[in-house]
C-alpha atoms as a PDB file:
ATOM      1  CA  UNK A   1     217.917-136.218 -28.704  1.00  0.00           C
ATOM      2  CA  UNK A   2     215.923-139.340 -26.903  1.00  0.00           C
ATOM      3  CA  UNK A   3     213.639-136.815 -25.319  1.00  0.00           C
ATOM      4  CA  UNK A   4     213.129-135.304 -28.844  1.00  0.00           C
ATOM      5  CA  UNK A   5     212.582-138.548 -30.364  1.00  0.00           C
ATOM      6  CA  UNK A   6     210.332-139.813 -27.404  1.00  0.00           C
ATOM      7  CA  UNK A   7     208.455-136.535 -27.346  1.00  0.00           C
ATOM      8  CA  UNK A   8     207.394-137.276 -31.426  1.00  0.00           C
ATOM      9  CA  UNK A   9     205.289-140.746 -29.941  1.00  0.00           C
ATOM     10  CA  UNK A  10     204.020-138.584 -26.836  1.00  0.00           C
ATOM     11  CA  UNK A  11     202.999-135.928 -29.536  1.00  0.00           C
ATOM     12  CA  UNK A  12     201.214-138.298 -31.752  1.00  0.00           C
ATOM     13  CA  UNK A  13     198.970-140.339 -28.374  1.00  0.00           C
ATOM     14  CA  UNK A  14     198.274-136.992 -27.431  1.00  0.00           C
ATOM     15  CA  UNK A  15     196.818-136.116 -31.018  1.00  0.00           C
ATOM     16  CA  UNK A  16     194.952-139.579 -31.272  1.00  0.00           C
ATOM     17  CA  UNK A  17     193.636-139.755 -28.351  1.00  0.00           C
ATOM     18  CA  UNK A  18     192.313-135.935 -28.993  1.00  0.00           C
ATOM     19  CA  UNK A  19     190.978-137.270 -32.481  1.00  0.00           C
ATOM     20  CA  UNK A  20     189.405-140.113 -30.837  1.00  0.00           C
ATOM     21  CA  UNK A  21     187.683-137.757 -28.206  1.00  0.00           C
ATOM     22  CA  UNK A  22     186.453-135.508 -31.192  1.00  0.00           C
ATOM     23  CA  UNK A  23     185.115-138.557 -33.652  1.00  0.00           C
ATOM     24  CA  UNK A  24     183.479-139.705 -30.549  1.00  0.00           C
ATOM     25  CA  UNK A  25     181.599-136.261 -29.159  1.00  0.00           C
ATOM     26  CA  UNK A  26     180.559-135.443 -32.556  1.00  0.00           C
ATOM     27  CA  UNK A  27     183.567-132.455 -33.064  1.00  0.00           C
ATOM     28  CA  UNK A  28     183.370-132.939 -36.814  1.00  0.00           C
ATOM     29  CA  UNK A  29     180.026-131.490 -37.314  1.00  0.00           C
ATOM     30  CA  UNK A  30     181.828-127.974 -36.717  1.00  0.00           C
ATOM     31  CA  UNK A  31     183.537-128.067 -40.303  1.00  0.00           C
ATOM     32  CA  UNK A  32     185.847-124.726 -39.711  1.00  0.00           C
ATOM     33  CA  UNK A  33     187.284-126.581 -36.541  1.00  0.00           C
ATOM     34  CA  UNK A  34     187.621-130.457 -37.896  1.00  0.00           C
ATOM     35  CA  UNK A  35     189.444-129.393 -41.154  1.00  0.00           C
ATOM     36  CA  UNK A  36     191.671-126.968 -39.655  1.00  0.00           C
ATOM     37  CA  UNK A  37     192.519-129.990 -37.471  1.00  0.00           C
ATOM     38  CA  UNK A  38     192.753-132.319 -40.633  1.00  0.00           C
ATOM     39  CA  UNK A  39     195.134-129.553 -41.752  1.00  0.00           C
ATOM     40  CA  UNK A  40     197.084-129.690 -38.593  1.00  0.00           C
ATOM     41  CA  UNK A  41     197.269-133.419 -38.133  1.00  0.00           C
ATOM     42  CA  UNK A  42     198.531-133.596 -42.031  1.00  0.00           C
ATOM     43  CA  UNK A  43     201.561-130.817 -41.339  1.00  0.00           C
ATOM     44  CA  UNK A  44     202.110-133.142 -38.156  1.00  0.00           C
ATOM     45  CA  UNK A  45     202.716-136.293 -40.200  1.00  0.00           C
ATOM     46  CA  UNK A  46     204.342-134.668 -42.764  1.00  0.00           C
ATOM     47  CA  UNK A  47     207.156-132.836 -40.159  1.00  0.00           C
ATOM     48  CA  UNK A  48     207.363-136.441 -38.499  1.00  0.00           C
ATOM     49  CA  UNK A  49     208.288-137.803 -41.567  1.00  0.00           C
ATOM     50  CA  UNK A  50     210.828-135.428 -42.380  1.00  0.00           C
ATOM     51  CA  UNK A  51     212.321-135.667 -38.608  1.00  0.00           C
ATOM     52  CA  UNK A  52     212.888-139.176 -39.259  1.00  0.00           C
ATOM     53  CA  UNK A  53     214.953-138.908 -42.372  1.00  0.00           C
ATOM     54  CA  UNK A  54     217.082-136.607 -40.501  1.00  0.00           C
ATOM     55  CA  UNK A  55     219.409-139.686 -38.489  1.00  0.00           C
ATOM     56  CA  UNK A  56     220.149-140.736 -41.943  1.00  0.00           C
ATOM     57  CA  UNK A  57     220.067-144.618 -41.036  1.00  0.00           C
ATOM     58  CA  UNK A  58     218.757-147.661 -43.198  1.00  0.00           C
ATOM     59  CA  UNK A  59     215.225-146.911 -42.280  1.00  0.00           C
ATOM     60  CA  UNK A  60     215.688-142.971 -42.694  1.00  0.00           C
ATOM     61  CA  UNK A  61     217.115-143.393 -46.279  1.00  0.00           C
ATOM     62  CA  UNK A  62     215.182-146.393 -47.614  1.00  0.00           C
ATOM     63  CA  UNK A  63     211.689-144.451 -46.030  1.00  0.00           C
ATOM     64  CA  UNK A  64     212.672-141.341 -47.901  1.00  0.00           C
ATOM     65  CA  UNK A  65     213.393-143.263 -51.085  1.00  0.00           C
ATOM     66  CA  UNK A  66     209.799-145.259 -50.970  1.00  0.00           C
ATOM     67  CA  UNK A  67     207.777-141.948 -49.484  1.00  0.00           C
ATOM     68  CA  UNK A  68     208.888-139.576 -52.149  1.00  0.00           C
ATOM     69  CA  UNK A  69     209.073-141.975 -55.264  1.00  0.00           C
ATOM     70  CA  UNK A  70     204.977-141.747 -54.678  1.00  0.00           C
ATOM     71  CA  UNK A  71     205.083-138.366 -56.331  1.00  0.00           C
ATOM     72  CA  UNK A  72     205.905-140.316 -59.801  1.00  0.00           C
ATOM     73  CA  UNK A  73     202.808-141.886 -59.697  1.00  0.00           C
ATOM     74  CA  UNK A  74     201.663-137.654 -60.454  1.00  0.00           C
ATOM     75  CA  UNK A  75     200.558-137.437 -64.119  1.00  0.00           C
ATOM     76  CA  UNK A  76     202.652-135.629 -65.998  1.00  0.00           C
ATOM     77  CA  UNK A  77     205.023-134.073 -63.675  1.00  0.00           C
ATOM     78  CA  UNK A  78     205.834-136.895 -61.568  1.00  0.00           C
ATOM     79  CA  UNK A  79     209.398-137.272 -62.400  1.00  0.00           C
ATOM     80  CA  UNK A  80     210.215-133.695 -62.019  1.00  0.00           C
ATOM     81  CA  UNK A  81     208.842-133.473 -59.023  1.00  0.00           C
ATOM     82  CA  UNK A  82     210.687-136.240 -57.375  1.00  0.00           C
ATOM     83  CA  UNK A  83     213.946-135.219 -58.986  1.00  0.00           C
ATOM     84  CA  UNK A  84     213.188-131.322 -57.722  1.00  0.00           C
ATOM     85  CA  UNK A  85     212.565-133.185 -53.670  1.00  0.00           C
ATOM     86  CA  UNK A  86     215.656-135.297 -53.802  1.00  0.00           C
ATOM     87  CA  UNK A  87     218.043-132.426 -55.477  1.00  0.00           C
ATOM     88  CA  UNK A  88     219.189-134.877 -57.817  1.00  0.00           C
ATOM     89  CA  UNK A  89     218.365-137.951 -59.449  1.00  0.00           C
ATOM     90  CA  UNK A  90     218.845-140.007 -55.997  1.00  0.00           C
ATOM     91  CA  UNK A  91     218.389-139.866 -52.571  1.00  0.00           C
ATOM     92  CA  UNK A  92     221.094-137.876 -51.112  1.00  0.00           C
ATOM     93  CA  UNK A  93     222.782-135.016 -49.392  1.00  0.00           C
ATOM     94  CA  UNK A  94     220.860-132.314 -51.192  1.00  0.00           C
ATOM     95  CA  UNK A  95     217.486-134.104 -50.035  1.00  0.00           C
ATOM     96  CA  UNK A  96     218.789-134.286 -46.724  1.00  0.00           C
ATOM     97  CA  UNK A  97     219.460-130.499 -46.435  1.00  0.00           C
ATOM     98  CA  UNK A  98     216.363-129.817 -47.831  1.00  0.00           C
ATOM     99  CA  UNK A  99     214.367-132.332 -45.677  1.00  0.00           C
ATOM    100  CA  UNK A 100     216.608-130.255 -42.704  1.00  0.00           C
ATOM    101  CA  UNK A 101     215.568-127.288 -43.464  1.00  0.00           C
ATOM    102  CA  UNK A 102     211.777-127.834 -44.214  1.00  0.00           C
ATOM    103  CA  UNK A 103     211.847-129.704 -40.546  1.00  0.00           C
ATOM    104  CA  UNK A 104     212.548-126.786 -38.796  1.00  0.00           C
ATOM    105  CA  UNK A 105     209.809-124.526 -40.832  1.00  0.00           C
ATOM    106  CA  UNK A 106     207.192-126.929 -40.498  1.00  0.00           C
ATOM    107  CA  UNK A 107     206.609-126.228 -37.143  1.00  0.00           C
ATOM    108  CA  UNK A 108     205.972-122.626 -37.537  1.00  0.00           C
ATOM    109  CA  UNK A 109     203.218-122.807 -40.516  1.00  0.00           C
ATOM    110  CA  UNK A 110     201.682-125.964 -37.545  1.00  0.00           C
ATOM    111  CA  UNK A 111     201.583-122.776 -35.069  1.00  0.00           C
ATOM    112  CA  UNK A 112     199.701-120.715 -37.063  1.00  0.00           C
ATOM    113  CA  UNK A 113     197.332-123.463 -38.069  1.00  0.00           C
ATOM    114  CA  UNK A 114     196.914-124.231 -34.439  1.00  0.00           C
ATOM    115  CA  UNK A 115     196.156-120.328 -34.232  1.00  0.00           C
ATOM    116  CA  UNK A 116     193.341-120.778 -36.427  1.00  0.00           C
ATOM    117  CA  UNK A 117     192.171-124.192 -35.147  1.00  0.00           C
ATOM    118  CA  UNK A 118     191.578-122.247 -31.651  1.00  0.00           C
ATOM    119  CA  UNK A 119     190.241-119.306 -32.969  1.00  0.00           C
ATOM    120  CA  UNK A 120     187.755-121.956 -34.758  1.00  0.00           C
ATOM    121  CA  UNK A 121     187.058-123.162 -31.430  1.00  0.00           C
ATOM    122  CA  UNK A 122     186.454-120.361 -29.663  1.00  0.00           C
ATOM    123  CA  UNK A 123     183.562-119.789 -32.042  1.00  0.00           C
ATOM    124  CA  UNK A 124     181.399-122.349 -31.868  1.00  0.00           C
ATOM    125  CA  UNK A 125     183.086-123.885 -28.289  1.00  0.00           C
ATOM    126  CA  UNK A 126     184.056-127.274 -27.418  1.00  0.00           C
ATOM    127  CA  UNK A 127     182.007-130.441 -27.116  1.00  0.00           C
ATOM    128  CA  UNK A 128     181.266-132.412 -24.027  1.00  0.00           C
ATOM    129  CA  UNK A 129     180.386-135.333 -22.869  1.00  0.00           C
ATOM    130  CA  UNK A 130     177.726-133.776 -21.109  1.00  0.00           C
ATOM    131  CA  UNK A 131     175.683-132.915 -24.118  1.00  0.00           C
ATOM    132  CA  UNK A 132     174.555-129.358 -22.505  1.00  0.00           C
ATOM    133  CA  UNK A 133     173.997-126.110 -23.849  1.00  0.00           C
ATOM    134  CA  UNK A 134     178.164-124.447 -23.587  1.00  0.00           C
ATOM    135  CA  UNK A 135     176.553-121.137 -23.630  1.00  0.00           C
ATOM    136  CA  UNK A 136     175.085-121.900 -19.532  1.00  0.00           C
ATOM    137  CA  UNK A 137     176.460-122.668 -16.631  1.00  0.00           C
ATOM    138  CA  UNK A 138     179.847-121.379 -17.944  1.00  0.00           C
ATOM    139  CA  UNK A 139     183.047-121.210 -15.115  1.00  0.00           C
ATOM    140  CA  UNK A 140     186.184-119.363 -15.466  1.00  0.00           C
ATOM    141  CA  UNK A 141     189.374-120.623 -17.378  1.00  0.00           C
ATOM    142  CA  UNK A 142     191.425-119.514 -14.474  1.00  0.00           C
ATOM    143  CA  UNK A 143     191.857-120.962 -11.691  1.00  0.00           C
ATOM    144  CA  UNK A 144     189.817-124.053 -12.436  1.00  0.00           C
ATOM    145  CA  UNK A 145     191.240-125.833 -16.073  1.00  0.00           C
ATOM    146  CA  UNK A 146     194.097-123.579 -15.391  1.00  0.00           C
ATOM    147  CA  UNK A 147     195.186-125.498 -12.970  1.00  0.00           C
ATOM    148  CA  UNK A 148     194.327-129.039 -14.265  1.00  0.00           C
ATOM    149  CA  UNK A 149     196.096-127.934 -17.545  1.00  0.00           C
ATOM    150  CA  UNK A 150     199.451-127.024 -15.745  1.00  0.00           C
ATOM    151  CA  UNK A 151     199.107-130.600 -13.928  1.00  0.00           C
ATOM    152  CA  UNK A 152     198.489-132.311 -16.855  1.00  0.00           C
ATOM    153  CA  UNK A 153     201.579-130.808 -18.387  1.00  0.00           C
ATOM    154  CA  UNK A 154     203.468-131.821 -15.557  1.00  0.00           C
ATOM    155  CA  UNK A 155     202.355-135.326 -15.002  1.00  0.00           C
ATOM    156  CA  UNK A 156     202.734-135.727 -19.051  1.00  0.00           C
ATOM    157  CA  UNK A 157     206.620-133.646 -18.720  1.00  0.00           C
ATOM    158  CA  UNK A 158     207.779-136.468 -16.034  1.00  0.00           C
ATOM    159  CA  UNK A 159     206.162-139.284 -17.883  1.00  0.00           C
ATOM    160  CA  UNK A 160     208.242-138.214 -21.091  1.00  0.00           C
ATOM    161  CA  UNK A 161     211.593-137.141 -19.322  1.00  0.00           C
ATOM    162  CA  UNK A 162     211.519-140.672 -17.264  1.00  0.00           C
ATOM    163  CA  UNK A 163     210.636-142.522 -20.441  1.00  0.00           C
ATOM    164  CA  UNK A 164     213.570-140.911 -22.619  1.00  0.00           C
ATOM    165  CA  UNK A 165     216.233-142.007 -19.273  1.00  0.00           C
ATOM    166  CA  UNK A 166     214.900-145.723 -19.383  1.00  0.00           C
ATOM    167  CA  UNK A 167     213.381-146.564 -22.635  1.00  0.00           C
ATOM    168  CA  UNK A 168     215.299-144.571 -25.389  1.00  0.00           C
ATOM    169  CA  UNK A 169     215.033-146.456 -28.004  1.00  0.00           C
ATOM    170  CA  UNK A 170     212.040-148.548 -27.486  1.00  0.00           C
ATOM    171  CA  UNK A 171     210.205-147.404 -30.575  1.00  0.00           C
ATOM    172  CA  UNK A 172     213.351-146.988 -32.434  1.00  0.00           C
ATOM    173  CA  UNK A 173     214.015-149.700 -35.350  1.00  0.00           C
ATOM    174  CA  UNK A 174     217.654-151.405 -34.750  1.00  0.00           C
ATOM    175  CA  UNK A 175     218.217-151.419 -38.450  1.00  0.00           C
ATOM    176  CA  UNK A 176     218.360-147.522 -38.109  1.00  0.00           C
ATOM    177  CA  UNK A 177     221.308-147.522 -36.212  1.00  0.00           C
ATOM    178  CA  UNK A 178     222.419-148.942 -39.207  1.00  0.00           C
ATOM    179  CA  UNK A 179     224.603-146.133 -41.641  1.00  0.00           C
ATOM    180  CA  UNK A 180     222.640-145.205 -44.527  1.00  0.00           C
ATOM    181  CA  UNK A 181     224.145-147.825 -47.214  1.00  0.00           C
ATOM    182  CA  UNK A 182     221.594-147.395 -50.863  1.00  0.00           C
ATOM    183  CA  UNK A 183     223.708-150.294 -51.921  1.00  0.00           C
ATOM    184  CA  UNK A 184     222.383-152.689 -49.425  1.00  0.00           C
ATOM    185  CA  UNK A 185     218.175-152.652 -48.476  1.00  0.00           C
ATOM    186  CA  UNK A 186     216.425-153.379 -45.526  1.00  0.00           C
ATOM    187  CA  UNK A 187     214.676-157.027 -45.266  1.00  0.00           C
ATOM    188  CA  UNK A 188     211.853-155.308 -44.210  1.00  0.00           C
ATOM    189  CA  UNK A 189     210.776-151.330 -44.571  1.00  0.00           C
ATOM    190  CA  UNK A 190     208.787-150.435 -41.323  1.00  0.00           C
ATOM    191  CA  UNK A 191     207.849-147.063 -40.350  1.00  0.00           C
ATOM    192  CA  UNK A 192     207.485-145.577 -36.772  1.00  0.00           C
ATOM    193  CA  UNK A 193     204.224-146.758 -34.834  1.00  0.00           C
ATOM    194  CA  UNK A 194     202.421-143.456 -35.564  1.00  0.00           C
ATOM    195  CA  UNK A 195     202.866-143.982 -39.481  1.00  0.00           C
ATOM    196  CA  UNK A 196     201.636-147.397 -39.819  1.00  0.00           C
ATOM    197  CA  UNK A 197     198.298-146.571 -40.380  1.00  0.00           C
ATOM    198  CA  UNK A 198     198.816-145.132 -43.512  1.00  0.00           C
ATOM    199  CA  UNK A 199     201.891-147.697 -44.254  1.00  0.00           C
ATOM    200  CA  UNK A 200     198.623-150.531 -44.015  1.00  0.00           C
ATOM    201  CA  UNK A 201     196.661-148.134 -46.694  1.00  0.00           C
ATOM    202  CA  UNK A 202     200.153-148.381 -48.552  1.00  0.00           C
ATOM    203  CA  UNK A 203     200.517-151.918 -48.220  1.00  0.00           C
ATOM    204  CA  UNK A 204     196.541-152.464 -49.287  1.00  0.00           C
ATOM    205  CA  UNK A 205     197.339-150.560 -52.545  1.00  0.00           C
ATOM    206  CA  UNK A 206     198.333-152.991 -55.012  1.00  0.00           C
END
């Protein structure tokens, strides 16, 4: 469980720092690649989210009611589709199974988007900081990145098994140790480090 939880903030500086890298070398001119990436980052977030409602703590229960009451602001159909997420006409048990259950199929529709984000790749090839033509001066995949990649993994494995040991719960709100209780809300609603951009867009939103 701590190196699942730990692994979610690895996952997410992996992914920024990869955004980052791709903002900065120009990857979003290659449209095909940088949406499909858009596409994947989004199913990311949204399997984050539904991984964190899973402890079913203060934070999990109150984050689930403020996420999901943001499909009433849909015209029309807004209250019918909050009621048809939560399984009811609250937060509860039926939202939590369903919130289960999408967790664990998120992660297959993110493989086959990442499936078509490398095939996207492999088209057009990867930027570089050296600015050079990818089609010359090419090298083989194996044994030369091969190599890097599988120490990279490794170096990135350790970092993340040593950090769940010591630091468990470093980026894990107290309050969410806390039994879910819709009775009784939290002084403050934060979300996990890798949500608070879009928790600031929130916020800016009167």
């Amino acid at each position: 469980r701590n190196v699942h939880i730990s692994g979610a903030s690895l996952f997410f500086t992996c992914m920024f720092i990869h955004i980052g890298r791709g903002i900065y070398y120009g990857s979003f001119k290659n449209f095909k690649t940088w949406y499909s990436g858009v596409i994947l980052f989004i199913l990311s977030m949204l399997t984050a989210f539904l991984g964190y409602v899973l402890p079913w703590g203060q934070m999990s229960f109150w984050a689930a009611t403020v996420i999901t009451n943001l499909l009433s602001a849909v015209p029309m159909m807004g209250g019918t589709l909050v009621e048809t997420v939560w399984g009811g006409y609250s937060v509860g048990d039926p939202t939590l199974k369903r919130f289960l259950v999408l967790h664990f199929l998120m992660p297959f529709s993110m493989i086959a988007v990442s499936l078509i984000h490398l095939v996207f790749l492999h088209e057009t090839g990867s930027n570089n900081p050296m600015g050079i033509n990818p089609n010359m001066d090419k090298i083989p995949f194996h044994p030369y990145f091969s190599f890097k990649d599988i120490l990279g993994f490794s170096i990135l494995l350790t970092f993340l098994i040593t950090f769940s040991l010591l630091l468990p719960y470093l980026t894990t709100d107290p309050d969410n140790f806390s039994p879910a209780n819709s009775m009784v809300t939290p002084p403050h609603i934060k979300p996990e480090w890798y949500f608070l951009f879009a928790y600031s867009i929130l916020r800016a939103i009167p």
